[in-house]
N, C-alpha and C. Protein backbone atom coordinates (compact mmCIF):
# COMPACT_ATOMS: atom_id res chain seq x y z
N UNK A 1 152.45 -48.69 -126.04
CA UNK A 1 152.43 -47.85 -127.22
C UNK A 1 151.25 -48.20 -128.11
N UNK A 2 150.82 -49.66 -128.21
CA UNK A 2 149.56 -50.14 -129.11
C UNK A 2 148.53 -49.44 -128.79
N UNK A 3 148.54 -49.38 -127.51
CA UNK A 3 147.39 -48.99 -126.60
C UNK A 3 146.97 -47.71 -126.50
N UNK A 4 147.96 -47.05 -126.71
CA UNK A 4 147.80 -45.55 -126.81
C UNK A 4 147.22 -45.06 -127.93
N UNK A 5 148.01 -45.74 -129.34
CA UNK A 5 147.35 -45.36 -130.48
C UNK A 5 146.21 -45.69 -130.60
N UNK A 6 145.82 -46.98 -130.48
CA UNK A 6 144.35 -47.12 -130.30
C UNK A 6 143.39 -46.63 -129.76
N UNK A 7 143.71 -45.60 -128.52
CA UNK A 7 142.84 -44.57 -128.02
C UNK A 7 143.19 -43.42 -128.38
N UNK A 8 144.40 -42.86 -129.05
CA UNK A 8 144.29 -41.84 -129.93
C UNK A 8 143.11 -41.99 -131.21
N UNK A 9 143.38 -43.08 -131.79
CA UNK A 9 142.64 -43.25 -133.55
C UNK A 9 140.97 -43.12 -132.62
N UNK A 10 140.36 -43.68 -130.91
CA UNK A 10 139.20 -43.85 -131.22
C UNK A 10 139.12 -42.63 -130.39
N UNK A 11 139.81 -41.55 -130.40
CA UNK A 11 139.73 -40.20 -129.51
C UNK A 11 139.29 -39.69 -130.94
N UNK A 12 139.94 -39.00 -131.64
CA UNK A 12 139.67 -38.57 -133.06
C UNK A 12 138.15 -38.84 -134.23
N UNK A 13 138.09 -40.37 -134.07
CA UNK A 13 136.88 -40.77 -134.55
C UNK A 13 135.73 -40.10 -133.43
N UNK A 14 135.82 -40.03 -132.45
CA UNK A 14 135.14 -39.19 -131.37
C UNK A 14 134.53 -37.93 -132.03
N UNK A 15 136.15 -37.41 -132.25
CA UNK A 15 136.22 -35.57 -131.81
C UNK A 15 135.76 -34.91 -133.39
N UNK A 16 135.79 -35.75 -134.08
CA UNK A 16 135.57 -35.35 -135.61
C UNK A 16 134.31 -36.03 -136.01
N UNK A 17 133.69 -36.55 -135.46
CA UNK A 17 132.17 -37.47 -135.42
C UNK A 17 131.08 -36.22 -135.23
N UNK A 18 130.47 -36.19 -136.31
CA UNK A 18 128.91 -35.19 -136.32
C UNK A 18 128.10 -35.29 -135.07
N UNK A 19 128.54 -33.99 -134.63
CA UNK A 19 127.50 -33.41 -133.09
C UNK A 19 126.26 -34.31 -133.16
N UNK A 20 125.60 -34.87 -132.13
CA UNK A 20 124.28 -35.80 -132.15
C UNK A 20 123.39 -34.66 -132.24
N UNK A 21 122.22 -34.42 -133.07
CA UNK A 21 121.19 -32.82 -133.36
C UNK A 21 120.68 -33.53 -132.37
N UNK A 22 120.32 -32.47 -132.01
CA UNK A 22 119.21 -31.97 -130.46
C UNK A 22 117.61 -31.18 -131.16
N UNK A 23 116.70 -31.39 -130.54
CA UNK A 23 115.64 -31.14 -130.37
C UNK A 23 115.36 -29.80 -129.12
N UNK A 24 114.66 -28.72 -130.00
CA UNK A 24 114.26 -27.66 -128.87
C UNK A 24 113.38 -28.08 -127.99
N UNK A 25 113.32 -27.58 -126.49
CA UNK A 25 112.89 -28.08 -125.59
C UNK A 25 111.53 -27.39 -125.43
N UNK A 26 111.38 -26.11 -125.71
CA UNK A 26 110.33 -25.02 -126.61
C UNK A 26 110.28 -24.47 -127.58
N UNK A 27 109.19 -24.71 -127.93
CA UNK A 27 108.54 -23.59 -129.06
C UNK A 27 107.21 -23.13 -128.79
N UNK A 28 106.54 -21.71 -129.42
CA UNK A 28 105.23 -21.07 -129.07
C UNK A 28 104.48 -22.12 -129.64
N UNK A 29 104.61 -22.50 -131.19
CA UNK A 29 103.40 -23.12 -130.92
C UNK A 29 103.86 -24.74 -132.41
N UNK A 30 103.02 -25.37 -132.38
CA UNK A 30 103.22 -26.61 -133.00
C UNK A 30 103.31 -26.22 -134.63
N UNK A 31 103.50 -25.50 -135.25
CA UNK A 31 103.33 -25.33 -136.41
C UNK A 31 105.00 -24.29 -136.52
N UNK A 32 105.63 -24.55 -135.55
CA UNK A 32 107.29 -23.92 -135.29
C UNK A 32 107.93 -25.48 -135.23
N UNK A 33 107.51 -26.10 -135.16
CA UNK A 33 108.24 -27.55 -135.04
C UNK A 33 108.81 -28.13 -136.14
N UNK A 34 110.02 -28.22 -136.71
CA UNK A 34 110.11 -28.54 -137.90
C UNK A 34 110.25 -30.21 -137.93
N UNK A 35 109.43 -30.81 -139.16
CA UNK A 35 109.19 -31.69 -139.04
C UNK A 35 110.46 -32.42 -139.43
N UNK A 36 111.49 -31.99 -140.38
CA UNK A 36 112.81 -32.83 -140.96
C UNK A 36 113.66 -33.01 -139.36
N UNK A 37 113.57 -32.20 -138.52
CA UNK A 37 114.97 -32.09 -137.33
C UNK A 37 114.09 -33.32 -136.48
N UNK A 38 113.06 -33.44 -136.21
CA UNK A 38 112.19 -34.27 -135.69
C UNK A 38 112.65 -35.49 -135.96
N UNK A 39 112.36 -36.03 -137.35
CA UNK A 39 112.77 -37.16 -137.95
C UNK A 39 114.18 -37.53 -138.11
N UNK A 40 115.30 -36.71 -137.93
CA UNK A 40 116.73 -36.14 -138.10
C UNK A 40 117.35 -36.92 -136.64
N UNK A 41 116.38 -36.74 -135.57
CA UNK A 41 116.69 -37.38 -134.15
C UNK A 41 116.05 -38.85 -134.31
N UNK A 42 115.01 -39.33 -135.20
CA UNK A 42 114.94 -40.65 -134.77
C UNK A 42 113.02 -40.52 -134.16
N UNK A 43 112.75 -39.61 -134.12
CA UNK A 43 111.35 -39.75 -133.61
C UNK A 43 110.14 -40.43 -134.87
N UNK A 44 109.67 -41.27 -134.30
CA UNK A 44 108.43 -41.83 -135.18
C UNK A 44 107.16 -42.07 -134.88
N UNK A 45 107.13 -41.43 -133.52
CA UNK A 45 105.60 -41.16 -133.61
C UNK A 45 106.04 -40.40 -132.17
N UNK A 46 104.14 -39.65 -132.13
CA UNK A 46 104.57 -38.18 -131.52
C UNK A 46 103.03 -38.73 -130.70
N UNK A 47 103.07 -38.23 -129.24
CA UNK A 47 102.02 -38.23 -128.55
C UNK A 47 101.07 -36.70 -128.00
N UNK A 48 100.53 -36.25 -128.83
CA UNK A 48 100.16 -34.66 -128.70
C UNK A 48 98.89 -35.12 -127.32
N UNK A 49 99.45 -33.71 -126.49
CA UNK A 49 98.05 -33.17 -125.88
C UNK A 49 97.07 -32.17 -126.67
N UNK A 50 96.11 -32.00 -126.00
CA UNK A 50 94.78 -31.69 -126.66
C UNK A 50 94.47 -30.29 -126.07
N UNK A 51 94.22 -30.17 -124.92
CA UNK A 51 93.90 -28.70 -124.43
C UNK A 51 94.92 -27.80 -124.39
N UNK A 52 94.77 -26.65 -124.71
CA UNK A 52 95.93 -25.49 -125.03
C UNK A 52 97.22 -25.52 -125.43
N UNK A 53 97.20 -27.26 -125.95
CA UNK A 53 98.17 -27.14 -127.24
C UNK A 53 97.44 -26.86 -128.43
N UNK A 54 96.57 -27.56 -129.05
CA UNK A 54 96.23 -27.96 -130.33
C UNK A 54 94.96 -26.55 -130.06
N UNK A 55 93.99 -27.05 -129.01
CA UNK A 55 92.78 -26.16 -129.36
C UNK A 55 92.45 -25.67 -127.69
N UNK A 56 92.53 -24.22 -127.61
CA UNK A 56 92.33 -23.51 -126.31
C UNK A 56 91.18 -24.33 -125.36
N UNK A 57 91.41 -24.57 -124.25
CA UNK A 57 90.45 -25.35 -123.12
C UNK A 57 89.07 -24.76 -123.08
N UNK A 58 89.24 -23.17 -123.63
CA UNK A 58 87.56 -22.87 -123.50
C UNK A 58 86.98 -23.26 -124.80
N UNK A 59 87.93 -23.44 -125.95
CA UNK A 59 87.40 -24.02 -126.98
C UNK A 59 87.19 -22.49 -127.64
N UNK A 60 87.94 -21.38 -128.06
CA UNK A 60 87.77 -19.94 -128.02
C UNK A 60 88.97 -20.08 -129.47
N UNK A 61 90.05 -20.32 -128.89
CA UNK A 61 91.54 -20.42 -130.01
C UNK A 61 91.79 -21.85 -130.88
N UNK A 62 92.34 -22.04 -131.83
CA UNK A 62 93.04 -22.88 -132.51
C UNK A 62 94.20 -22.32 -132.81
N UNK A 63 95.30 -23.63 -132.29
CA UNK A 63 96.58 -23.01 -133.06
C UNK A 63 97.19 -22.48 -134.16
N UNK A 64 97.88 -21.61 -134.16
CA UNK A 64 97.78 -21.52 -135.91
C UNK A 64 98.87 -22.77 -136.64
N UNK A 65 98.30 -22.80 -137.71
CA UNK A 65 98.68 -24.01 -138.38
C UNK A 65 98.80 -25.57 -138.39
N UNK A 66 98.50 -25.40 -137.07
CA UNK A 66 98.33 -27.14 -136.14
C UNK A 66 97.68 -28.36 -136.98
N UNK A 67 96.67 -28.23 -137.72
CA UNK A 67 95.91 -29.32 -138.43
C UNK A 67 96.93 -29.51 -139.61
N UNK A 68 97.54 -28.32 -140.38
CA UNK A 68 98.35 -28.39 -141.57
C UNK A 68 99.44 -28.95 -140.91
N UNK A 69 100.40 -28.55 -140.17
CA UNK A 69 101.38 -29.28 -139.25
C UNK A 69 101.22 -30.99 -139.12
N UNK A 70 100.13 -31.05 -138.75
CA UNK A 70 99.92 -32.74 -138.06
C UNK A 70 99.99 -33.47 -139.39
N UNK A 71 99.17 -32.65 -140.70
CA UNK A 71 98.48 -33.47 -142.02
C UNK A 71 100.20 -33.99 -142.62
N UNK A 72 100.82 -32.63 -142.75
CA UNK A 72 102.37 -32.82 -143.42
C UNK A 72 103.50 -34.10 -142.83
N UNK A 73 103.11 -33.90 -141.26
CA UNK A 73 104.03 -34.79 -139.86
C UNK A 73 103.35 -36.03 -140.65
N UNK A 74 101.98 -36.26 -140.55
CA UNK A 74 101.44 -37.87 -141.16
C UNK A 74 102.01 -38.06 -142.82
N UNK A 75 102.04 -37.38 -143.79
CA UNK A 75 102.75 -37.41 -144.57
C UNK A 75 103.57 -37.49 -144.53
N UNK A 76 104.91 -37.15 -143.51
CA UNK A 76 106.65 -37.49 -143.61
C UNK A 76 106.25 -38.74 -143.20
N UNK A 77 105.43 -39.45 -142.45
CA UNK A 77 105.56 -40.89 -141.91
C UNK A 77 105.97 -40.94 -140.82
N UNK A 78 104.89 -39.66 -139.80
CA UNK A 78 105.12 -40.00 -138.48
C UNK A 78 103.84 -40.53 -137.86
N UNK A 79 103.98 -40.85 -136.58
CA UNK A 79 102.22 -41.43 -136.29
C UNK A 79 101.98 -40.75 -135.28
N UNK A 80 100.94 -40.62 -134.93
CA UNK A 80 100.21 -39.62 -134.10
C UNK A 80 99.28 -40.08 -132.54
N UNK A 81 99.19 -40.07 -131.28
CA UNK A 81 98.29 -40.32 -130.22
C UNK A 81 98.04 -38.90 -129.51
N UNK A 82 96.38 -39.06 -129.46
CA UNK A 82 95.99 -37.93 -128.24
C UNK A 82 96.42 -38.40 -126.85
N UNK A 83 96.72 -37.76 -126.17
CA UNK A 83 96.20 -38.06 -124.99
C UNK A 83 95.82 -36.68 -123.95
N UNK A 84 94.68 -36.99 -123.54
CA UNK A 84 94.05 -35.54 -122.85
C UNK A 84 93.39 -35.99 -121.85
N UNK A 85 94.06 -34.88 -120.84
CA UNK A 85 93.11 -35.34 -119.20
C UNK A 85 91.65 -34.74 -119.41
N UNK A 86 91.43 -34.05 -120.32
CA UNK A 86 89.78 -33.26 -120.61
C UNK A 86 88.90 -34.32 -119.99
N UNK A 87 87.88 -34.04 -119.41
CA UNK A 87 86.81 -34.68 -119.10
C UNK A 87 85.74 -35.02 -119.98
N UNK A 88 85.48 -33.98 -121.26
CA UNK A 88 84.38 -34.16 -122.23
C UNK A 88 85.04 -34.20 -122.97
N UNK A 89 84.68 -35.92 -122.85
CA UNK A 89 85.66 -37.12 -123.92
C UNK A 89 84.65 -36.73 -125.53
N UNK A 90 83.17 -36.23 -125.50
CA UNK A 90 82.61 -36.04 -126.78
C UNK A 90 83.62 -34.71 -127.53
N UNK A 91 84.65 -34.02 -126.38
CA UNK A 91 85.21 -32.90 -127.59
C UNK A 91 86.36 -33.65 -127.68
N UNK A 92 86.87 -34.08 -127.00
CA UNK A 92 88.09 -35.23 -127.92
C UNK A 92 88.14 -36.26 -128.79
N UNK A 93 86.59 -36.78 -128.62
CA UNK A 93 86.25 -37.33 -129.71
C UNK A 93 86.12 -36.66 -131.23
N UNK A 94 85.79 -35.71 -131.03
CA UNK A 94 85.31 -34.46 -132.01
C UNK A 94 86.82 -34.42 -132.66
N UNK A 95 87.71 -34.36 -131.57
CA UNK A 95 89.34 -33.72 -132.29
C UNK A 95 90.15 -34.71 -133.11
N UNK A 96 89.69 -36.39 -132.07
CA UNK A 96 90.24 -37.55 -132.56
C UNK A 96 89.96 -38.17 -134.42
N UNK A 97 88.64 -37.78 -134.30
CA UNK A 97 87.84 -37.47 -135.40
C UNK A 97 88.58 -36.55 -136.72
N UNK A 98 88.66 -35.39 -136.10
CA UNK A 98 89.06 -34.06 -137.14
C UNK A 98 90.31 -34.30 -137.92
N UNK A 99 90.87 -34.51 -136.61
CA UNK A 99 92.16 -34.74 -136.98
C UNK A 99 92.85 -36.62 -137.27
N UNK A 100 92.00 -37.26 -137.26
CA UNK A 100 92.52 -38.65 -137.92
C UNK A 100 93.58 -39.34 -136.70
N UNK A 101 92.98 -38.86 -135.68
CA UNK A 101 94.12 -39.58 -134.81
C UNK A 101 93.65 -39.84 -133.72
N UNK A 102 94.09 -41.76 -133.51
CA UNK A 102 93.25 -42.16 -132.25
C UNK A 102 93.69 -41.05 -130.68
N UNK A 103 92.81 -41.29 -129.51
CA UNK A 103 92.92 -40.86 -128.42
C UNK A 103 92.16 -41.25 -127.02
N UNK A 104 93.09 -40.96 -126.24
CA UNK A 104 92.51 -41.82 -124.96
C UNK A 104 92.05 -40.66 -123.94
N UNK A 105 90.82 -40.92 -123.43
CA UNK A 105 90.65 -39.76 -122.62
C UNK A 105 89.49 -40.37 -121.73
N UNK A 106 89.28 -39.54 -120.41
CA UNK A 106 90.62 -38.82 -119.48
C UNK A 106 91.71 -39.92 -119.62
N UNK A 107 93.14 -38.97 -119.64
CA UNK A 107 94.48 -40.09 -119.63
C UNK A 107 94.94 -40.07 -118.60
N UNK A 108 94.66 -39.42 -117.74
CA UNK A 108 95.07 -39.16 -116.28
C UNK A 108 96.64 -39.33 -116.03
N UNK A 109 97.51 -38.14 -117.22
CA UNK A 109 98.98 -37.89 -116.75
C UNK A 109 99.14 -37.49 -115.46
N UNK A 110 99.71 -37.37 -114.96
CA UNK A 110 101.58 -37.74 -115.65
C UNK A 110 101.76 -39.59 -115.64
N UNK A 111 100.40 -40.46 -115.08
CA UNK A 111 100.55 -41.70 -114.63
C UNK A 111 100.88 -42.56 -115.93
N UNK A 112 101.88 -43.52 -116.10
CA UNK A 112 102.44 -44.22 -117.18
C UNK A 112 101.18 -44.81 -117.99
N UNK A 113 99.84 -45.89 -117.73
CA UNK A 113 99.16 -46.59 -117.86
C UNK A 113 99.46 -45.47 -120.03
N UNK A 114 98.90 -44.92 -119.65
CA UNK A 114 98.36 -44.03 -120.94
C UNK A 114 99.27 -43.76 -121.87
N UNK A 115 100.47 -43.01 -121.28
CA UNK A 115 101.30 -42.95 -122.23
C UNK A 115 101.74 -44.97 -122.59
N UNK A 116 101.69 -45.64 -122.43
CA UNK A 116 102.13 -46.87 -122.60
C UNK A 116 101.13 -47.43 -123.17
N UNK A 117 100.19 -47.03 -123.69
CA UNK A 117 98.93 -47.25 -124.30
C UNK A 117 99.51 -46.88 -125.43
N UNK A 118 99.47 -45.48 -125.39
CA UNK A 118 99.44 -44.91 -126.74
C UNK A 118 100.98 -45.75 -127.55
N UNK A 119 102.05 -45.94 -127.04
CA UNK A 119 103.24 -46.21 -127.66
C UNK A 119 103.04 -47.79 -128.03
N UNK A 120 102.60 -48.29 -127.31
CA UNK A 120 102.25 -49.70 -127.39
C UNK A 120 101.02 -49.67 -128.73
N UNK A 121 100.34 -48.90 -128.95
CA UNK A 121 99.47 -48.88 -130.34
C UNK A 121 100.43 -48.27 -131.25
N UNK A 122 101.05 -47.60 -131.57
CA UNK A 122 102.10 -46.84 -132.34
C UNK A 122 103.16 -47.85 -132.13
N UNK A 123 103.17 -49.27 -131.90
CA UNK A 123 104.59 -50.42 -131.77
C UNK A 123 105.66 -49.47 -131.69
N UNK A 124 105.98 -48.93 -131.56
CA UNK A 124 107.35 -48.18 -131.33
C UNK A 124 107.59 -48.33 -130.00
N UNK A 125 109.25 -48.18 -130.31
CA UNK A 125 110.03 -48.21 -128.61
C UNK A 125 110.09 -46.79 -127.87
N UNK A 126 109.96 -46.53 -127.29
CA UNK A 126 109.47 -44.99 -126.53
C UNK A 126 110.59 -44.46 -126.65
N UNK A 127 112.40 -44.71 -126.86
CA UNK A 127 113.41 -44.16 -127.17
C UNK A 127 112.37 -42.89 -128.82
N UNK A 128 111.72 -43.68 -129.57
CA UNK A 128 111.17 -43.14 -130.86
C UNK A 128 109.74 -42.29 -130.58
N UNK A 129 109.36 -42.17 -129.89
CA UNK A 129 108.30 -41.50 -129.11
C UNK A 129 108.62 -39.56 -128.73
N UNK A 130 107.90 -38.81 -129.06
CA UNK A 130 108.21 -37.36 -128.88
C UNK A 130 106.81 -37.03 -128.03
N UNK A 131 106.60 -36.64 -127.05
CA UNK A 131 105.52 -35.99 -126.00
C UNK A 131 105.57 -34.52 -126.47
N UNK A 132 104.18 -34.22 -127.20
CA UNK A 132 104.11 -32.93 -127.19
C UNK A 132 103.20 -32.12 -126.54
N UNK A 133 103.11 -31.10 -125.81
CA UNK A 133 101.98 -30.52 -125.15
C UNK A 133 102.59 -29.39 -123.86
N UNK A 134 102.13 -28.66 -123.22
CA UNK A 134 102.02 -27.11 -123.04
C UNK A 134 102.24 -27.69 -121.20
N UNK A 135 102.22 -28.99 -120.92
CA UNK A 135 102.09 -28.61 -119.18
C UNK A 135 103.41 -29.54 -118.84
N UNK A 136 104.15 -28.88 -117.87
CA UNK A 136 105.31 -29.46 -117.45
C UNK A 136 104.79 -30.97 -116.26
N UNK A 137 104.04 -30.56 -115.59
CA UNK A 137 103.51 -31.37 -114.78
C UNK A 137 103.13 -32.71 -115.10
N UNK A 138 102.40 -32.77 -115.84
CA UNK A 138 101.34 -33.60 -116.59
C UNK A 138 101.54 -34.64 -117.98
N UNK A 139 102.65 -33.76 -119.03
CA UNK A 139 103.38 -34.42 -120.71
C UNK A 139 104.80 -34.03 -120.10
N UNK A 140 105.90 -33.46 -119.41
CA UNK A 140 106.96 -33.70 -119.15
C UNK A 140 107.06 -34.69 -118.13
N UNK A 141 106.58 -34.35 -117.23
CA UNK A 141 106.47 -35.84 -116.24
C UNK A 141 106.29 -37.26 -116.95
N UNK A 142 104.89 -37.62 -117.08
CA UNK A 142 104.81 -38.80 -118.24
C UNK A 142 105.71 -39.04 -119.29
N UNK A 143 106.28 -37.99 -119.65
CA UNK A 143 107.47 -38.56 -121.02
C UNK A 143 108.76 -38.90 -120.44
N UNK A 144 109.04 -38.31 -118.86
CA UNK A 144 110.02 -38.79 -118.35
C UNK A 144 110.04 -40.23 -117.71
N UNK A 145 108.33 -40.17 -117.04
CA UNK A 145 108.55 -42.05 -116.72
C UNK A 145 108.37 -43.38 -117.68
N UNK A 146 108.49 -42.52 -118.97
CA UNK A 146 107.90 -43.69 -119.80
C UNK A 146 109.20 -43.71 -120.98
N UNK A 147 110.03 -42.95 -120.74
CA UNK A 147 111.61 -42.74 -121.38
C UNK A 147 111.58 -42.12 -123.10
N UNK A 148 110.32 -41.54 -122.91
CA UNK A 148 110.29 -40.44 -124.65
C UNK A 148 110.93 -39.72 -123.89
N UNK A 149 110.70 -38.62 -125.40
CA UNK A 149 111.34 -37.43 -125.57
C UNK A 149 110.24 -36.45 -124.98
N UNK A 150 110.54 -34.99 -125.02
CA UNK A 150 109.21 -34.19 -124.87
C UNK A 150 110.06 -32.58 -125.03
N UNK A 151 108.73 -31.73 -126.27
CA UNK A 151 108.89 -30.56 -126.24
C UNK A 151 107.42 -29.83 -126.04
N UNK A 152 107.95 -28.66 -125.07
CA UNK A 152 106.65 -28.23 -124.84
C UNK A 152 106.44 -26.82 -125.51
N UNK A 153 105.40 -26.57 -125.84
CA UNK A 153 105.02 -25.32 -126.58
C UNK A 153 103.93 -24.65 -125.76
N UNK A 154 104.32 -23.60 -125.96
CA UNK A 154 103.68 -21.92 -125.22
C UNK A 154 101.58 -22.38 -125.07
N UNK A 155 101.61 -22.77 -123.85
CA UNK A 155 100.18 -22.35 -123.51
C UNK A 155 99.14 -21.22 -124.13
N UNK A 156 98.13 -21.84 -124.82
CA UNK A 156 97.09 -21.08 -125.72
C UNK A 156 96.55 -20.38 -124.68
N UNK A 157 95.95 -18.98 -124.99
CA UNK A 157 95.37 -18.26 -123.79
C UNK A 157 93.77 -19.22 -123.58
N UNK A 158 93.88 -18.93 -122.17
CA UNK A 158 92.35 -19.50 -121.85
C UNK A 158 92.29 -19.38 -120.21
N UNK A 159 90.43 -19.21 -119.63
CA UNK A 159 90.99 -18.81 -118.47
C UNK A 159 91.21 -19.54 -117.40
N UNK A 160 92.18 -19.15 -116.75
CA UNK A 160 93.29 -20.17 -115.61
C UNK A 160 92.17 -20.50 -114.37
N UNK A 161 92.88 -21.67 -114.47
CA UNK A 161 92.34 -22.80 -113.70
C UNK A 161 92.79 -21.97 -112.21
N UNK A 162 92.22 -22.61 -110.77
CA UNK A 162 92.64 -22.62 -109.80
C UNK A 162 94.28 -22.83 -109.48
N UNK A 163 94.56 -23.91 -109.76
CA UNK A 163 95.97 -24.53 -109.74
C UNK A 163 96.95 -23.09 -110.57
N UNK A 164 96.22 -23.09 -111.78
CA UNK A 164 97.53 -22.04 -112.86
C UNK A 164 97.71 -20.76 -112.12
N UNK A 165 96.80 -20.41 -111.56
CA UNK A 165 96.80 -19.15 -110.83
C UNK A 165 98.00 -19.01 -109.58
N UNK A 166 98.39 -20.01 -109.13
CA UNK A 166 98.93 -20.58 -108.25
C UNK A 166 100.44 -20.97 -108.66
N UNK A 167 100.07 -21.87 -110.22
CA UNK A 167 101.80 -22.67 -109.92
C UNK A 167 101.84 -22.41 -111.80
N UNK A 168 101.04 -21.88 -112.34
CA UNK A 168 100.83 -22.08 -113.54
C UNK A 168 102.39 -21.51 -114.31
N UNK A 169 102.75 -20.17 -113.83
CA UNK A 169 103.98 -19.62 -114.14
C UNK A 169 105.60 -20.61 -114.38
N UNK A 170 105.27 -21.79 -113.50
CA UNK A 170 106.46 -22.37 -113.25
C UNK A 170 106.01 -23.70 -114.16
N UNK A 171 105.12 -24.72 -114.89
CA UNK A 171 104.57 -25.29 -115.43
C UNK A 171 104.37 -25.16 -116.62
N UNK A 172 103.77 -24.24 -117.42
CA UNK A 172 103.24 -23.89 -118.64
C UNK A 172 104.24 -22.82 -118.98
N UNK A 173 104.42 -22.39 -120.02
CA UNK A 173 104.92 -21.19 -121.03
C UNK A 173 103.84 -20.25 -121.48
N UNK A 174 103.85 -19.08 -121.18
CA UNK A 174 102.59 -18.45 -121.59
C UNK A 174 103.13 -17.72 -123.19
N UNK A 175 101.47 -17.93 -123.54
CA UNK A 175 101.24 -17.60 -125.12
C UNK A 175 102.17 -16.19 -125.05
N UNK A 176 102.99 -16.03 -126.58
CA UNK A 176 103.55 -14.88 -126.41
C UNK A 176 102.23 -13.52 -127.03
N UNK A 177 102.62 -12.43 -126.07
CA UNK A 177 101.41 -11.43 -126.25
C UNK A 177 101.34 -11.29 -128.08
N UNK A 178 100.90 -10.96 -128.42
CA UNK A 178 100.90 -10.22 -129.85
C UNK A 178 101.06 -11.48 -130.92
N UNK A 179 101.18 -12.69 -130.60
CA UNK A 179 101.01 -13.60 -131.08
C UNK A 179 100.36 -14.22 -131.82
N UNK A 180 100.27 -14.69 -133.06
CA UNK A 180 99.12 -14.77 -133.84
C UNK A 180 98.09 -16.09 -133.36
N UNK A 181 97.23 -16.05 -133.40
CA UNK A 181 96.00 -16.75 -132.47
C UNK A 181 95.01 -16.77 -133.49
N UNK A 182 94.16 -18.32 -134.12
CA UNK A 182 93.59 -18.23 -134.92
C UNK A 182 92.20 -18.88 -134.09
N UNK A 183 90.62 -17.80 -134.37
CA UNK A 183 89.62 -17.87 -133.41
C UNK A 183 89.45 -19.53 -133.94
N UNK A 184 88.54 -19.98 -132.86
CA UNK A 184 87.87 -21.06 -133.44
C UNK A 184 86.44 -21.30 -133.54
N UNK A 185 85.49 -21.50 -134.49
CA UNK A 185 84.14 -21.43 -134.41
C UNK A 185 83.31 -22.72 -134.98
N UNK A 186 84.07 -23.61 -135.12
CA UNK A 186 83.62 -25.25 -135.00
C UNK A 186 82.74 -25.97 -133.82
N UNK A 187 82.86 -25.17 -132.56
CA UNK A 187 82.35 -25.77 -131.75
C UNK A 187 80.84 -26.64 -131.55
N UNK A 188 79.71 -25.72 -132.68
CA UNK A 188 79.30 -26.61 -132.49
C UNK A 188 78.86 -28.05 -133.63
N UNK A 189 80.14 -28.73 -133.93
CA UNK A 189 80.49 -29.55 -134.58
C UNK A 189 80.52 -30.73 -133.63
N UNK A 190 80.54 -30.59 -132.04
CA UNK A 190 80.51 -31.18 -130.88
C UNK A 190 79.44 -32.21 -130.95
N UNK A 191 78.17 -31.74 -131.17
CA UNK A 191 76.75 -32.11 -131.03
C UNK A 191 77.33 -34.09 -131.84
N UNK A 192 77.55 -33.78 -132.84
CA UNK A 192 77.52 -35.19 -133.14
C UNK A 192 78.32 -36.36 -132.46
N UNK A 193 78.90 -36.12 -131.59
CA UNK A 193 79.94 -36.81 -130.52
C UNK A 193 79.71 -36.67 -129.30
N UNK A 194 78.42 -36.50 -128.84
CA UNK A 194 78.06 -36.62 -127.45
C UNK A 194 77.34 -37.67 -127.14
């Protein structure tokens, strides 16, 4: 009879205990991310990709609101890592720069080395870690072997690689049509980072 009540009283403390909030698994684009539900789960620092999340691969789009997004996220007191497989480390330098936030490049996801870089500079335990970025392959993979979190947001238009043409549909989220898309004409802001 002790025994019972005692798993009644810790059935109840259970069943009447505040739902654990969940985190969307998508959104179109980083400036839909609300920063309180973020912090609400426990996340304290966030590992963004760089190409056709933040700024289109041909270097054509910027997200909308993405720099205001990141400035507010560093203001709640979250911390920030690039990591981008891009090859022209002078335009990630350019972004690492812009945007006030270190980055490692090429990071050569989905392989741990990088993401364990970045979390290991951000001292946080990767339970507190959020992977953000547009490729299932590449920031869901890596956030799964390195035990973050990860939400991915809608692929910026830009034109498809060999591979996307191929597997891109099942990988990425494509930009929604009619979508607001802000041009970008910074590029050549590059020159000083080569």
């Amino acid at each position: 009879m002790k025994n019972l009540k005692a798993f009644l009283m810790k059935w109840r403390k259970l069943r009447f205990k505040e739902k654990r909030h969940r985190l969307p698994r998508h959104v179109h684009t980083l400036a839909q991310i609300k920063i309180d539900e973020i912090k609400i789960c426990g996340v304290k620092g966030i590992i963004l990709d760089l190409d056709n999340t933040i700024i289109s691969e041909d270097d054509r789009y910027l997200s909308p609101c993405a720099e205001d997004w990141i400035q507010q996220a560093k203001l709640a007191g979250l911390q920030f890592f690039i990591l981008s497989n891009g090859k022209r480390r002078y335009r990630v330098k350019y972004w690492s720069h812009r945007l006030d936030i270190p980055a490692l490049s090429p990071a050569k996801k989905p392989f741990r080395p990088a993401f364990r870089h970045a979390i290991a500079y951000m001292r946080l335990p990767a339970k507190h870690v959020l992977v953000i970025g547009d490729s299932l392959h590449t920031d869901f993979v890596g956030s799964l072997l390195c035990g973050c979190g990860y939400m991915q947001v809608a692929s910026l238009p830009h034109p498809p690689r060999w591979w996307e043409k191929l597997a891109g549909k099942w990988v990425q989220i494509p930009y929604p049509s009619g979508g607001e898309l802000w041009n970008f004409d910074g590029a050549a802001g590059y020159e000083s980072f080569l």
